[in-house]
N, C-alpha and C. Protein backbone atom coordinates (compact mmCIF):
# COMPACT_ATOMS: atom_id res chain seq x y z
N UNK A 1 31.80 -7.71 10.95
CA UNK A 1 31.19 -6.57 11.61
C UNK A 1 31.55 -5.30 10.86
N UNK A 2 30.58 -4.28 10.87
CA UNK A 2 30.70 -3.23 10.26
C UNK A 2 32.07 -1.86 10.85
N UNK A 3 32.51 -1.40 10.40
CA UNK A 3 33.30 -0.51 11.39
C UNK A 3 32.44 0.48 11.73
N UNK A 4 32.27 1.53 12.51
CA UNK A 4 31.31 2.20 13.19
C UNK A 4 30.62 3.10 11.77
N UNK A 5 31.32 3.87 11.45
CA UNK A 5 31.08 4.94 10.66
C UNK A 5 30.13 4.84 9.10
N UNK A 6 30.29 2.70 9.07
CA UNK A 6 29.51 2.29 8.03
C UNK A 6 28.25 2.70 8.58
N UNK A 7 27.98 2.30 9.60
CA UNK A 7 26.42 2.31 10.29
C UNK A 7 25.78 4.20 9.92
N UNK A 8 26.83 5.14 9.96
CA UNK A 8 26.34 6.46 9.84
C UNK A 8 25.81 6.41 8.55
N UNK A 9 26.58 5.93 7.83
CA UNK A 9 26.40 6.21 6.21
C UNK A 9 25.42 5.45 5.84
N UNK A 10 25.07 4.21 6.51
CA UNK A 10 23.82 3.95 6.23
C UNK A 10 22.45 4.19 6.85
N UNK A 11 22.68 4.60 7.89
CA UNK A 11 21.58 5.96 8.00
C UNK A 11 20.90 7.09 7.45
N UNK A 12 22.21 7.66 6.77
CA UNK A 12 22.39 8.84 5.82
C UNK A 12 21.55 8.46 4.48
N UNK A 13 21.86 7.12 3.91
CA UNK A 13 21.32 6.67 2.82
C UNK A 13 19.93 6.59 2.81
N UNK A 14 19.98 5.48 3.94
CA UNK A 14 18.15 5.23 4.19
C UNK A 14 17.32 6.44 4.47
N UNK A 15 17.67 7.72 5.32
CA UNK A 15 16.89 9.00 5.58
C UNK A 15 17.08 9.37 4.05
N UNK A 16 17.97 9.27 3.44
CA UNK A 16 17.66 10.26 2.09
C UNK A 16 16.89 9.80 1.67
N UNK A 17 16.56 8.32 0.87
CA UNK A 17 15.29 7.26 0.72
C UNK A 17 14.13 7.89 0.93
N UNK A 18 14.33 7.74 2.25
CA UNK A 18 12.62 8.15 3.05
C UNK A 18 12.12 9.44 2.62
N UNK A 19 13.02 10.17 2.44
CA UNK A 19 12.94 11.83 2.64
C UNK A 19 12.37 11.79 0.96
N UNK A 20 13.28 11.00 0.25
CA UNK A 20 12.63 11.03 -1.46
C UNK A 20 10.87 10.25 -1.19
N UNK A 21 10.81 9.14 -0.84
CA UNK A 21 9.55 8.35 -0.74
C UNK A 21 8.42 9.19 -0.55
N UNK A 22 8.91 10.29 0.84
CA UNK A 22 8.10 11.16 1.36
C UNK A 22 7.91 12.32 0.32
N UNK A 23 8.30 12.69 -0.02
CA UNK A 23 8.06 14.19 -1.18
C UNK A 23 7.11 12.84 -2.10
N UNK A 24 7.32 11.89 -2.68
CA UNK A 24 6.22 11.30 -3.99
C UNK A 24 4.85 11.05 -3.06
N UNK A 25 4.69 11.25 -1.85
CA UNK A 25 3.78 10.56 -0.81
C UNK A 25 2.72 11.77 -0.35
N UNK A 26 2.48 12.96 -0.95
CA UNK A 26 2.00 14.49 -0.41
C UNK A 26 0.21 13.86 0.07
N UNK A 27 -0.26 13.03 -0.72
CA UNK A 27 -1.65 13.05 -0.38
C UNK A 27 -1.55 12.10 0.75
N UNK A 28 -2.71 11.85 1.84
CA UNK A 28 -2.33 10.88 2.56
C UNK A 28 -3.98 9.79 2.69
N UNK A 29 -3.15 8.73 3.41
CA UNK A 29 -3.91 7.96 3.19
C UNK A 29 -4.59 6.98 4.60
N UNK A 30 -5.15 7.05 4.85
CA UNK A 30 -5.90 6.59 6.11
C UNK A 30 -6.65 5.21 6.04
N UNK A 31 -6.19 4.12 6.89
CA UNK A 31 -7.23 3.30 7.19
C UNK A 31 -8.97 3.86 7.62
N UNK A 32 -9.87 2.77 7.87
CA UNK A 32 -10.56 2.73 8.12
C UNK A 32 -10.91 1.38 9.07
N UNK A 33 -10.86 1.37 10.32
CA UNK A 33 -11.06 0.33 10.77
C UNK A 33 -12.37 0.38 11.36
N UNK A 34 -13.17 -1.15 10.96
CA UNK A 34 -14.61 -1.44 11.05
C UNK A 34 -15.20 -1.44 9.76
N UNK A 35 -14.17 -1.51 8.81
CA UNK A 35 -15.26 -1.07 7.49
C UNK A 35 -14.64 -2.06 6.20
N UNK A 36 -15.14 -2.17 5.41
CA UNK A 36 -15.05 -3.46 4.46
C UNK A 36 -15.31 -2.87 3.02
N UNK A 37 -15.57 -2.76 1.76
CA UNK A 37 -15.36 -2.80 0.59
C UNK A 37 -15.97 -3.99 -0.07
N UNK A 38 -17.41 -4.20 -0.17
CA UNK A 38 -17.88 -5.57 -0.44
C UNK A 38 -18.15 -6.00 -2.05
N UNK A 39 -17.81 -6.84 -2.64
CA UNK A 39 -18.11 -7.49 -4.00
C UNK A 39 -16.58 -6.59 -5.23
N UNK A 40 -15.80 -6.05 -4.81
CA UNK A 40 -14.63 -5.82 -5.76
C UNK A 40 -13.25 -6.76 -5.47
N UNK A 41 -13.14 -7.62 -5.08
CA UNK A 41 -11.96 -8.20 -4.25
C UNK A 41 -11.20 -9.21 -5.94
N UNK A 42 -10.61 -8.80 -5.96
CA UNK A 42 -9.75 -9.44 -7.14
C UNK A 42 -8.62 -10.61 -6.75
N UNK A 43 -8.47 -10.24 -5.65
CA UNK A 43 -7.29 -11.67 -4.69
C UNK A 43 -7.49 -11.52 -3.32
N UNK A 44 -7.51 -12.61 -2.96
CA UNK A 44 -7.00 -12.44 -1.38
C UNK A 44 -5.69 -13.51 -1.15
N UNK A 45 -5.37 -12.71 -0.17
CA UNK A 45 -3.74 -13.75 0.61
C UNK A 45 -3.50 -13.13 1.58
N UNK A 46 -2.82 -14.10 2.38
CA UNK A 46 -2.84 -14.46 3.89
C UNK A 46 -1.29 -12.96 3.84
N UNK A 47 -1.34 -12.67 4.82
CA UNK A 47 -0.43 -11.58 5.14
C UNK A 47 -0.11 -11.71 6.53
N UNK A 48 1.42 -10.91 7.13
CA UNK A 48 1.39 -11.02 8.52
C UNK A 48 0.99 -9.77 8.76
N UNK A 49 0.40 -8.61 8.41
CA UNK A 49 0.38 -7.60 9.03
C UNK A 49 -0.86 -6.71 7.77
N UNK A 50 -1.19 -5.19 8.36
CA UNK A 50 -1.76 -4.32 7.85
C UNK A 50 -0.51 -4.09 6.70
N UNK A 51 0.58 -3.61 7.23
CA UNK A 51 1.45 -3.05 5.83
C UNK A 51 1.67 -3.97 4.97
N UNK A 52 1.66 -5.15 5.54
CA UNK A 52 2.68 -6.00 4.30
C UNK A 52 1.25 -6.28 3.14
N UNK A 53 0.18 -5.84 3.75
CA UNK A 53 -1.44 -6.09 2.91
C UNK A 53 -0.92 -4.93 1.72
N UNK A 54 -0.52 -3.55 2.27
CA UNK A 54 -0.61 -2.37 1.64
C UNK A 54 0.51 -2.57 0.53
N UNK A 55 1.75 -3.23 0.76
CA UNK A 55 3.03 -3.59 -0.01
C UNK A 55 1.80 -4.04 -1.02
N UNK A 56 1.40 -5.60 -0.74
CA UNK A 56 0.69 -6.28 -1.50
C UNK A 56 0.17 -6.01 -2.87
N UNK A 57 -0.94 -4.63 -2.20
CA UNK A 57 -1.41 -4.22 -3.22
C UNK A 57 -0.76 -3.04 -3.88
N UNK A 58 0.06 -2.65 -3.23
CA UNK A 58 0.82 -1.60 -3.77
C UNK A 58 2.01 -1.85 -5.38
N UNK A 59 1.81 -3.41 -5.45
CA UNK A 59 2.60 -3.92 -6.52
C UNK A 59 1.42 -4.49 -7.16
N UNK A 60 0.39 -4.44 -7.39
CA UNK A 60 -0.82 -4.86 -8.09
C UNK A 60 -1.08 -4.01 -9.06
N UNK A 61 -1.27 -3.69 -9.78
CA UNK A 61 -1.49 -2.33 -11.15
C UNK A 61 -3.05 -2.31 -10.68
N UNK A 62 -3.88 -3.01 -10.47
CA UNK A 62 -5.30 -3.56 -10.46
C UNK A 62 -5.90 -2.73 -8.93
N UNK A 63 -4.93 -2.78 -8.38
CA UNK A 63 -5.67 -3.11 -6.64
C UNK A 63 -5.57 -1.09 -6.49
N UNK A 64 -6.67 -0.75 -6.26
CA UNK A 64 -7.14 0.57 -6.00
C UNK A 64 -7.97 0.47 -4.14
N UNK A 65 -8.32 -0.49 -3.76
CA UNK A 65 -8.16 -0.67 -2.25
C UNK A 65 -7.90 -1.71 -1.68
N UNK A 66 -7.82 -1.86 -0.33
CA UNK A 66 -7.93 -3.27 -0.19
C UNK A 66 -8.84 -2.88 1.24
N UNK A 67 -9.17 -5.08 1.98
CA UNK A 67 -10.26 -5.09 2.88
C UNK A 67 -8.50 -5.83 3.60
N UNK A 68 -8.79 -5.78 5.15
CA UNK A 68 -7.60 -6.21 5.53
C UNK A 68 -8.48 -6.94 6.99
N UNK A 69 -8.47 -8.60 7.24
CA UNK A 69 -9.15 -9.11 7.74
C UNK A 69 -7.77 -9.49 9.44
N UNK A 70 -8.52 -8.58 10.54
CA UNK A 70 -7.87 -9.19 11.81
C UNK A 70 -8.20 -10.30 12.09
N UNK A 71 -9.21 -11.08 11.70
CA UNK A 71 -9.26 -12.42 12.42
C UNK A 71 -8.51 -13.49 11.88
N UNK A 72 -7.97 -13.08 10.75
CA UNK A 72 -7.03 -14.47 10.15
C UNK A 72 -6.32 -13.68 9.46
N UNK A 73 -5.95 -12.56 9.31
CA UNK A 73 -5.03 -11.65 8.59
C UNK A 73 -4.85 -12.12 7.21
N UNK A 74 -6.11 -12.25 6.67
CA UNK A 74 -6.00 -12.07 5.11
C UNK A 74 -6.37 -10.90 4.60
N UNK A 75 -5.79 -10.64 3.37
CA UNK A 75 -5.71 -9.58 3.04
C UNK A 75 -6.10 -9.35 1.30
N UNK A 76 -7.61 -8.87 1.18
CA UNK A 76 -8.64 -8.70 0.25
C UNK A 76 -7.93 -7.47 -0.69
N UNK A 77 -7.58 -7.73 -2.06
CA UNK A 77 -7.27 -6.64 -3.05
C UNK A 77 -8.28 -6.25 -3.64
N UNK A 78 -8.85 -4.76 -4.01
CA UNK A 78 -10.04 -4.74 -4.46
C UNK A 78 -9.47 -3.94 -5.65
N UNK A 79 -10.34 -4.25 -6.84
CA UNK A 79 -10.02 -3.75 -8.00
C UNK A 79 -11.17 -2.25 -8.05
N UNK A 80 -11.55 -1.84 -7.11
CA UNK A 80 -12.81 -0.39 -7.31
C UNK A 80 -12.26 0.20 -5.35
N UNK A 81 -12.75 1.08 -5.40
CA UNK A 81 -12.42 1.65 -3.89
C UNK A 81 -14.33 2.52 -3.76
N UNK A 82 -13.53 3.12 -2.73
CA UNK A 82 -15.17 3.35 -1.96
C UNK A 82 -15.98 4.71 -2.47
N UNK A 83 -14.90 5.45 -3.22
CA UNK A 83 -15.31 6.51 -3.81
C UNK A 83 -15.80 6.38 -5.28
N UNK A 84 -15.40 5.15 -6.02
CA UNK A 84 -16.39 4.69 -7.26
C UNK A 84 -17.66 3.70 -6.58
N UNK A 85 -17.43 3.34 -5.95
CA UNK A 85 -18.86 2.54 -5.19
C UNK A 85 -19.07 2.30 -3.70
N UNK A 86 -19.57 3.39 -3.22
CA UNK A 86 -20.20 4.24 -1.96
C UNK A 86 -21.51 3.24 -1.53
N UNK A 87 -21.80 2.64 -2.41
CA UNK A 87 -23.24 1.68 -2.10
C UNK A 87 -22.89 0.31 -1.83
N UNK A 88 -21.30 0.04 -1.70
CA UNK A 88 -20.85 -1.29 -1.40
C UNK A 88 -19.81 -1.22 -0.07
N UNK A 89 -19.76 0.45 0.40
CA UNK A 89 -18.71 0.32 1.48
C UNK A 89 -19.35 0.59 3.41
N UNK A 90 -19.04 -0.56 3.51
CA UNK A 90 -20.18 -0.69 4.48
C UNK A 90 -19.25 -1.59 6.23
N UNK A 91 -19.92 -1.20 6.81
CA UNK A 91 -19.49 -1.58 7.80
C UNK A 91 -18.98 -3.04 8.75
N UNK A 92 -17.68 -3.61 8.65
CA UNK A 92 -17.52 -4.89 9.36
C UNK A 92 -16.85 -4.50 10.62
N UNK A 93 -17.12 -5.55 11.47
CA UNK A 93 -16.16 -6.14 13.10
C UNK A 93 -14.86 -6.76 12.37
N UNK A 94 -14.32 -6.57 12.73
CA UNK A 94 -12.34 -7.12 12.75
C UNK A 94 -12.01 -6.78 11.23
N UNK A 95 -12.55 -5.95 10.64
CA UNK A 95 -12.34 -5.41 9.01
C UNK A 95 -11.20 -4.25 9.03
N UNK A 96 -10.39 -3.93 8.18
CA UNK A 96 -9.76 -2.49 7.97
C UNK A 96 -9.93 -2.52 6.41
N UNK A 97 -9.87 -1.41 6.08
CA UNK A 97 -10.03 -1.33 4.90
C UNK A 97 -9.33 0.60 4.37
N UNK A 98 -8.69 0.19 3.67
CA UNK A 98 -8.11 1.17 3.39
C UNK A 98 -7.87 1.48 1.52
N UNK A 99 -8.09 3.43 1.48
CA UNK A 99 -7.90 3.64 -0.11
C UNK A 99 -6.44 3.22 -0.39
N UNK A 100 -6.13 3.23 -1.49
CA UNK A 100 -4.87 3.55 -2.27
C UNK A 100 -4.63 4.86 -3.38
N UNK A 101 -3.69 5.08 -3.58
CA UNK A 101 -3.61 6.13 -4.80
C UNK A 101 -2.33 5.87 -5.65
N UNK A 102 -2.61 6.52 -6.59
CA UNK A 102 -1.81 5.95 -8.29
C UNK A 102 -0.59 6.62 -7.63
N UNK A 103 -0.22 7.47 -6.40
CA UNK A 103 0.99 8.19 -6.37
C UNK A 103 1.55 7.29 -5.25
N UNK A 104 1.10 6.49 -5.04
CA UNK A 104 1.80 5.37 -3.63
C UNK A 104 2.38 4.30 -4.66
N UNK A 105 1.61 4.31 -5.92
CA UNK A 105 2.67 2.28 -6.17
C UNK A 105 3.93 2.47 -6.78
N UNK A 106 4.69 1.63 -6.33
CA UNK A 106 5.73 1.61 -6.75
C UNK A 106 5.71 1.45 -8.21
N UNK A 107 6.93 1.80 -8.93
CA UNK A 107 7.29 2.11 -10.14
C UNK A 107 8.36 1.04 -10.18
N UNK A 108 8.24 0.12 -11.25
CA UNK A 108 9.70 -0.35 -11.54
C UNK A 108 10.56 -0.09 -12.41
N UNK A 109 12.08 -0.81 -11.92
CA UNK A 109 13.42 0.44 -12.43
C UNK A 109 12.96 0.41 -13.94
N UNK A 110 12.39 -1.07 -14.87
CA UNK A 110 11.87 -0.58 -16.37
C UNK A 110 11.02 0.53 -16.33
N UNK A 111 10.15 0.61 -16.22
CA UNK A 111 9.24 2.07 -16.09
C UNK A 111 10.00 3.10 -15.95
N UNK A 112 10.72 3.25 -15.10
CA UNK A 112 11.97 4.42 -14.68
C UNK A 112 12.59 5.03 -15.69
N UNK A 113 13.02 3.78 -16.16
CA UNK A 113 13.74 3.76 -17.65
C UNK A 113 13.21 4.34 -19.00
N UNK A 114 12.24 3.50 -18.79
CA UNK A 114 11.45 4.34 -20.41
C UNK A 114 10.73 5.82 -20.18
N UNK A 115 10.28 6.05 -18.82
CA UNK A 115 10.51 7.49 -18.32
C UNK A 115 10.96 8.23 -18.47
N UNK A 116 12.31 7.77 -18.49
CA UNK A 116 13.20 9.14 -18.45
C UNK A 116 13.95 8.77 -20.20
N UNK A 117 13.15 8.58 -20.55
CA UNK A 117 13.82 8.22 -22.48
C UNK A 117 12.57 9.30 -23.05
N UNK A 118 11.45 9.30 -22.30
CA UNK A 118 10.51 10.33 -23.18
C UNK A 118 10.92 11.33 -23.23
């Protein structure tokens, strides 16, 4: 068991986290529920949830939206979003579908690295 005061400090840690996540996070980003993204889908896989879809594609270099299906919670990566093709984003029942942006994906610690070497 932790002694009490560990639990503060890891509070302290995780809000600083968030508080960094949040400053790289300024634009925001909104579902769309009822709506679909048709003919760009580069993968689909089964997910338990809306976020863990967004994780998903959020580690994809490729995935610029995704389609996020309530009736069996699969979860559609799309390699185009709705603002390069407006003539494919169209309306479904049990659909979410949501943008992404180049300032949400995660970075890994290599990237980090050669980052901060330029």
């Amino acid at each position: 068991m932790l002694p009490k005061y560990c639990f503060g400090i890891l509070v302290i840690v995780n809000s600083a986290e968030l508080d960094e996540g949040l400053k790289n996070c300024k634009e925001q980003t909104k579902s769309a529920n009822g709506y679909y993204l048709a003919g760009h889908v580069i993968s689909t896989v089964k997910s338990s949830s809306l976020a863990e879809c967004v994780m998903l594609c959020s580690y994809q270099l490729q995935c610029k939206s995704l389609n996020f299906q309530l009736s069996d919670k699969s979860c559609d990566l799309n390699g185009a979003d709705r603002h390069t093709h407006p003539e494919d984003y169209e309306r479904r029942e049990a659909s979410v579908y949501m943008d992404t942006s180049e300032k949400h994906r995660k970075v890994s610690l290599l990237d980090k690295r050669f980052d901060s070497r330029s």
